[in-house]
Protein backbone atom coordinates (compact mmCIF):
# COMPACT_ATOMS: atom_id res chain seq x y z
CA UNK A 1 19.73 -0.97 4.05
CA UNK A 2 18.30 -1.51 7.44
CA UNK A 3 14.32 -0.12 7.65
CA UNK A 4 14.31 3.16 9.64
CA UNK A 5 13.61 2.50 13.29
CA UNK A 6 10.23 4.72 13.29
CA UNK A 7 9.09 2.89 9.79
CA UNK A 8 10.61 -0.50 11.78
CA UNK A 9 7.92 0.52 14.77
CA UNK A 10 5.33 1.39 12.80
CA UNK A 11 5.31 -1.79 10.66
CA UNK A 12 5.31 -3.54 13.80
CA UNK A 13 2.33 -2.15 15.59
CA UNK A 14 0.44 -2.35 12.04
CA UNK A 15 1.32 -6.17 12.07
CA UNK A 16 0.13 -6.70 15.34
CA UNK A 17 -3.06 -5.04 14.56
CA UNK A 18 -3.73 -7.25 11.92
CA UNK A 19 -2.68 -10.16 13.35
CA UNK A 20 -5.20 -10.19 16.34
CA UNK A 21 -8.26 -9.15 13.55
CA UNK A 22 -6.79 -12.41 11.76
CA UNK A 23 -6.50 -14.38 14.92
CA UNK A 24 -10.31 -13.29 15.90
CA UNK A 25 -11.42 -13.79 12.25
CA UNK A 26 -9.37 -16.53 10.60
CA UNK A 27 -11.76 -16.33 7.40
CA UNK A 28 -11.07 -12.54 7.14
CA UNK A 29 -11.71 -11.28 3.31
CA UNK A 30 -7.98 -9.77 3.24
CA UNK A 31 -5.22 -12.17 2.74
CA UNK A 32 -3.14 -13.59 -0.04
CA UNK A 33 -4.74 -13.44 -3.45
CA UNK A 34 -7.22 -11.01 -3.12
CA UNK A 35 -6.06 -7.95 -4.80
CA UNK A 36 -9.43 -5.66 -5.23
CA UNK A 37 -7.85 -2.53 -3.42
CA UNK A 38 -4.84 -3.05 -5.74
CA UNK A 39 -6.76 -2.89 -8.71
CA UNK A 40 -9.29 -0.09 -7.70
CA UNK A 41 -7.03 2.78 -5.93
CA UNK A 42 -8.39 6.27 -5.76
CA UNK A 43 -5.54 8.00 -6.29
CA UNK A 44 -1.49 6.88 -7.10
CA UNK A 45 -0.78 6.42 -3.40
CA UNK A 46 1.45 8.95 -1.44
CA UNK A 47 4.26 8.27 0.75
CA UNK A 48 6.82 9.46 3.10
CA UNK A 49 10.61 9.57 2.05
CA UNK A 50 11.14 6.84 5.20
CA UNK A 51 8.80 4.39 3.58
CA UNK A 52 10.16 5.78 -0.49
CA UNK A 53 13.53 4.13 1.11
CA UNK A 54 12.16 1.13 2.21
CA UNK A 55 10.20 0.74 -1.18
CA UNK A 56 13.31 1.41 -3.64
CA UNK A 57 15.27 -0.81 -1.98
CA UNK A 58 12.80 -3.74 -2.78
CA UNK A 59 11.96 -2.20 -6.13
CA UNK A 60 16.06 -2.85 -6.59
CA UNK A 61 16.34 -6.39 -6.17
CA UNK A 62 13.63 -6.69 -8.96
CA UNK A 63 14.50 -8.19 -12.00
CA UNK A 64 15.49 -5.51 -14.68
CA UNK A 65 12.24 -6.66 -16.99
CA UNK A 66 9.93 -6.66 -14.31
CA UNK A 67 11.60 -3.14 -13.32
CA UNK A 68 11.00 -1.88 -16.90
CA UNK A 69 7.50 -3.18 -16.97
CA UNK A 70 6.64 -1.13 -13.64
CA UNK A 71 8.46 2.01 -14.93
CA UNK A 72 6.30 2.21 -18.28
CA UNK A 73 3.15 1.82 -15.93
CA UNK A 74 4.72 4.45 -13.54
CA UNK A 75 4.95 6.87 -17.18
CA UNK A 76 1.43 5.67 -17.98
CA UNK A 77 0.47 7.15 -14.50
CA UNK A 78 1.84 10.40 -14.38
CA UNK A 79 0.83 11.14 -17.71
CA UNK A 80 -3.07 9.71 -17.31
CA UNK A 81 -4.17 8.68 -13.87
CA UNK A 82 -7.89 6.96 -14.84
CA UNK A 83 -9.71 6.09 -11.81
CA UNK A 84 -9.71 3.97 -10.75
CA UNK A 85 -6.06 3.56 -10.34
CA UNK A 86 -4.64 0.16 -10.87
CA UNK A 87 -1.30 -0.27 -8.62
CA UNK A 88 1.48 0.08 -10.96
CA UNK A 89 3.76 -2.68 -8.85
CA UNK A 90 0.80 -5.17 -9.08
CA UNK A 91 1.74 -8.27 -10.77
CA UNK A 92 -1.39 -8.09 -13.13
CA UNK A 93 -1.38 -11.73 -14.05
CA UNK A 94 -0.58 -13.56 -10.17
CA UNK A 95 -2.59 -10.71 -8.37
CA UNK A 96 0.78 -10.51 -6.07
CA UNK A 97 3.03 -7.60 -5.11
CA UNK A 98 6.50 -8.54 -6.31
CA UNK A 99 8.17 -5.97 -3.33
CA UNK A 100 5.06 -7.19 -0.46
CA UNK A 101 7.35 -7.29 2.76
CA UNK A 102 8.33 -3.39 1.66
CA UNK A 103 5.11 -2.50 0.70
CA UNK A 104 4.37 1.21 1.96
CA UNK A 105 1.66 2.07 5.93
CA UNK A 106 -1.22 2.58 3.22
CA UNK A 107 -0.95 -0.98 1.91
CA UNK A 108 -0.72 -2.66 5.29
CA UNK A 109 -3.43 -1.04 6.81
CA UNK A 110 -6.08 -1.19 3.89
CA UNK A 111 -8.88 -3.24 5.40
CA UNK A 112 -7.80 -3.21 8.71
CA UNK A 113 -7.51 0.55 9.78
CA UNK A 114 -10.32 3.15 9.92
CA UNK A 115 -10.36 7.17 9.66
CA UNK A 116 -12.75 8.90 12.33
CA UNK A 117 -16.29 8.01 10.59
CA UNK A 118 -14.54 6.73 7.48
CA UNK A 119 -14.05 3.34 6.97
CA UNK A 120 -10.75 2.84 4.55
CA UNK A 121 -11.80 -0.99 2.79
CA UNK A 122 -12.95 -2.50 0.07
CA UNK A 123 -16.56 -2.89 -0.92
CA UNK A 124 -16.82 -6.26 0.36
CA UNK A 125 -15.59 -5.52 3.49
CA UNK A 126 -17.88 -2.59 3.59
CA UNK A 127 -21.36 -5.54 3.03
CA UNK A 128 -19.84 -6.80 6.01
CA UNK A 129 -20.02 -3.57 8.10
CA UNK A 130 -23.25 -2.43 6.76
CA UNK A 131 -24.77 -6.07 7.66
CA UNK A 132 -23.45 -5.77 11.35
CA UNK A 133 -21.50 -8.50 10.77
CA UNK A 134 -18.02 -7.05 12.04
CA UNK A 135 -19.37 -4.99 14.80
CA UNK A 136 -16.91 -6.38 16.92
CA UNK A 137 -13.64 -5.75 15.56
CA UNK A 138 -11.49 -3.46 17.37
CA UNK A 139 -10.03 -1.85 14.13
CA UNK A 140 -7.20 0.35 13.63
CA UNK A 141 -7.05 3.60 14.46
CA UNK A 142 -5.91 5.34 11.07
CA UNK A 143 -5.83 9.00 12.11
CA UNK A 144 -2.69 7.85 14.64
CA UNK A 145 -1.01 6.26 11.66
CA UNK A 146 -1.34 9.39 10.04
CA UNK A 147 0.10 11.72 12.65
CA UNK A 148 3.11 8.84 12.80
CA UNK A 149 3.42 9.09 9.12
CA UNK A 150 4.20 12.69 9.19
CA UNK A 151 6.99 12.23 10.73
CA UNK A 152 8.97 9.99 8.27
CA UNK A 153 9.72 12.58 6.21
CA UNK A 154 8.25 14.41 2.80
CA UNK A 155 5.56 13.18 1.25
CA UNK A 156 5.03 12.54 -2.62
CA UNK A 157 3.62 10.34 -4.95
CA UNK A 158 4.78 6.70 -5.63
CA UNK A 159 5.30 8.19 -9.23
CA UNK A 160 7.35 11.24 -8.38
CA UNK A 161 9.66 9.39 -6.21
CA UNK A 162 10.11 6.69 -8.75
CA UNK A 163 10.87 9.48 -11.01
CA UNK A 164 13.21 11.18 -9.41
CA UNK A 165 15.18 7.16 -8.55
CA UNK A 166 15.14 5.83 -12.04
CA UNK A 167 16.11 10.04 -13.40
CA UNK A 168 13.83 9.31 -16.48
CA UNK A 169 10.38 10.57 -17.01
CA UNK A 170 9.91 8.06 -19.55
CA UNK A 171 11.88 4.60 -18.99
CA UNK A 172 13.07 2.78 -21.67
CA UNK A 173 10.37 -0.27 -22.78
């Protein structure tokens, strides 16, 4: 399956965002191996049927086991979300997202996108701003994501849509 050409767009604007905070920051605290957002969501993230589409399809070239092992976390969630939420497609023991080039907007833009008066980042990111120290990066406007977002289609939770792909409430361990 080819991505959508909005979802295709909208990746592509995030990465370029990103890349120029990268480019003026080269020691920037987000980048492979850090995982703190994964592990400390607020909530089982929500997304669009466009970017559900993209997701499955990387979820399907998974190997059955690992598959398995992120449908019993997906049951674990919908029965008992505890904050805070620990991403149920994290590889717990590499800290690496087995489906990372079809991970959904909210991933991509975590640590490099802001709300109006609302930074969305981790803690350590949020020293940083509280210090001064980032003053200068032109960040991401999030609210503009947003309004793209809501046109990709309905919006769920990770967990529903997996639900309603794998037809089981409670996979098999």
């Amino acid at each position: 399956m080819q991505k959508p050409m909005p979802l295709f767009q909208l990746h592509t604007d995030i990465d370029e965002r990103v890349r120029l905070i990268r480019e003026d920051r080269p020691d920037w605290l987000c980048g492979k191996g850090c995982d703190s957002c994964c592990r400390r969501l607020a909530e089982v993230p929500r997304l669009t049927a466009a970017e559900w589409e993209w997701l499955r399809e990387g979820l399907a070239g998974l190997a059955p086991e690992r598959l398995a092992e992120i449908g019993r976390r997906m049951t674990a969630l919908s029965g008992d979300p505890t904050r805070p939420v620990v991403c149920p497609l994290l590889d717990r023991d590499t800290g690496a997202c087995p489906v990372y080039a079809h991970r959904p907007v909210a991933c991509r833009t975590y640590g490099f996108y802001v709300e109006r008066d609302l930074g969305l980042y981790c803690g350590d990111i949020e020293a940083q701003v509280a210090r001064g120290a980032l003053a200068d990066v032109v960040w991401g406007n999030h609210d503009a994501i947003d309004r793209r977002l809501a046109g990709l289609g309905e919006t769920r939770m990770l967990t529903e849509w997996f639900e309603s792909w794998t037809g089981a409430k409670h996979p098999a361990p």
